[in-house]
Protein backbone atom coordinates (compact mmCIF):
# COMPACT_ATOMS: atom_id res chain seq x y z
CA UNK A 1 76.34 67.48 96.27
CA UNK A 2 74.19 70.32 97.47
CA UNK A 3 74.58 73.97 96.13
CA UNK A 4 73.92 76.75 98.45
CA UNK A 5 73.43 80.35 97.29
CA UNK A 6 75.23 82.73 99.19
CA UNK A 7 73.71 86.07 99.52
CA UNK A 8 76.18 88.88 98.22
CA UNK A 9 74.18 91.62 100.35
CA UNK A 10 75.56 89.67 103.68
CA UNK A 11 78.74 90.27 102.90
CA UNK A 12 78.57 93.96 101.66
CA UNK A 13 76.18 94.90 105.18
CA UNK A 14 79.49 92.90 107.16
CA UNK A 15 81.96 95.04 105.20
CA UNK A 16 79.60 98.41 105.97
CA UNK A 17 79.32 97.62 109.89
CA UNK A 18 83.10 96.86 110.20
CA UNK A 19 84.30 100.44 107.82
CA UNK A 20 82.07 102.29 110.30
CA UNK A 21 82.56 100.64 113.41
CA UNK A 22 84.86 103.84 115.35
CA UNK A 23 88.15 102.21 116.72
CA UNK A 24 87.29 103.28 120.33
CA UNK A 25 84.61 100.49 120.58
CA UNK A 26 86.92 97.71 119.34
CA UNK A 27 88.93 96.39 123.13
CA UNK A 28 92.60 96.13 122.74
CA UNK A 29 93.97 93.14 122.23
CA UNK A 30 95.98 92.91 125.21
CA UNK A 31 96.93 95.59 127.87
CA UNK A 32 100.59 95.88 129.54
CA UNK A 33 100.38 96.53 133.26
CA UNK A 34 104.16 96.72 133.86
CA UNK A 35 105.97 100.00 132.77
CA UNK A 36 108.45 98.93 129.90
CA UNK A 37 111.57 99.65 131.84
CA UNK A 38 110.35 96.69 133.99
CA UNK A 39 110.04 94.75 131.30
CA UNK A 40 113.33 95.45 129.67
CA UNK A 41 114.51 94.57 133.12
CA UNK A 42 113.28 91.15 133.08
CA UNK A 43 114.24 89.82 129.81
CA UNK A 44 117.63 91.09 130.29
CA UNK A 45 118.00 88.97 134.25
CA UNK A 46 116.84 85.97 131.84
CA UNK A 47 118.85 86.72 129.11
CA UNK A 48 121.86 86.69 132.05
CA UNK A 49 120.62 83.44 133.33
CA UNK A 50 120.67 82.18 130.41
CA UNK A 51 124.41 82.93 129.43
CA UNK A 52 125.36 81.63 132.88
CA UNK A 53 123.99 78.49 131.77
CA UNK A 54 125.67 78.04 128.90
CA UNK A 55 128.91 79.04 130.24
CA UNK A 56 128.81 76.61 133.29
CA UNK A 57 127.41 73.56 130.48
CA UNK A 58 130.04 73.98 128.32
CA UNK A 59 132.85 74.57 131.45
CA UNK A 60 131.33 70.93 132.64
CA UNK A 61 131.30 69.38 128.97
CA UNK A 62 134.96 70.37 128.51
């Protein structure tokens, strides 16, 4: 099986470049474009939908 040295320096100049990297140059991960209230909007018409559902199944299974 074949050894490979790996050099120690590599990691310590990776560690250096990341600790001094400033946080405004890093992107963010993801971006919301709709305003929250929106948002809360639309997971509670699915969360409605969803209730409907479950309350016409089980009127049908019944």
């Amino acid at each position: 099986m074949a050894e490979f040295e790996e050099d120690p320096s590599a990691n310590t100049a990776r560690f250096r470049a990341f600790a001094e990297s400033k946080e405004e140059e890093m992107p963010a991960p993801w971006q919301m474009r709709a305003p929250a209230s929106r948002v809360i909007l639309l997971a509670a018409g699915v969360l409605v939908v969803a209730v409907l559902a479950g309350v016409v199944a089980l009127s049908l299974a019944g």
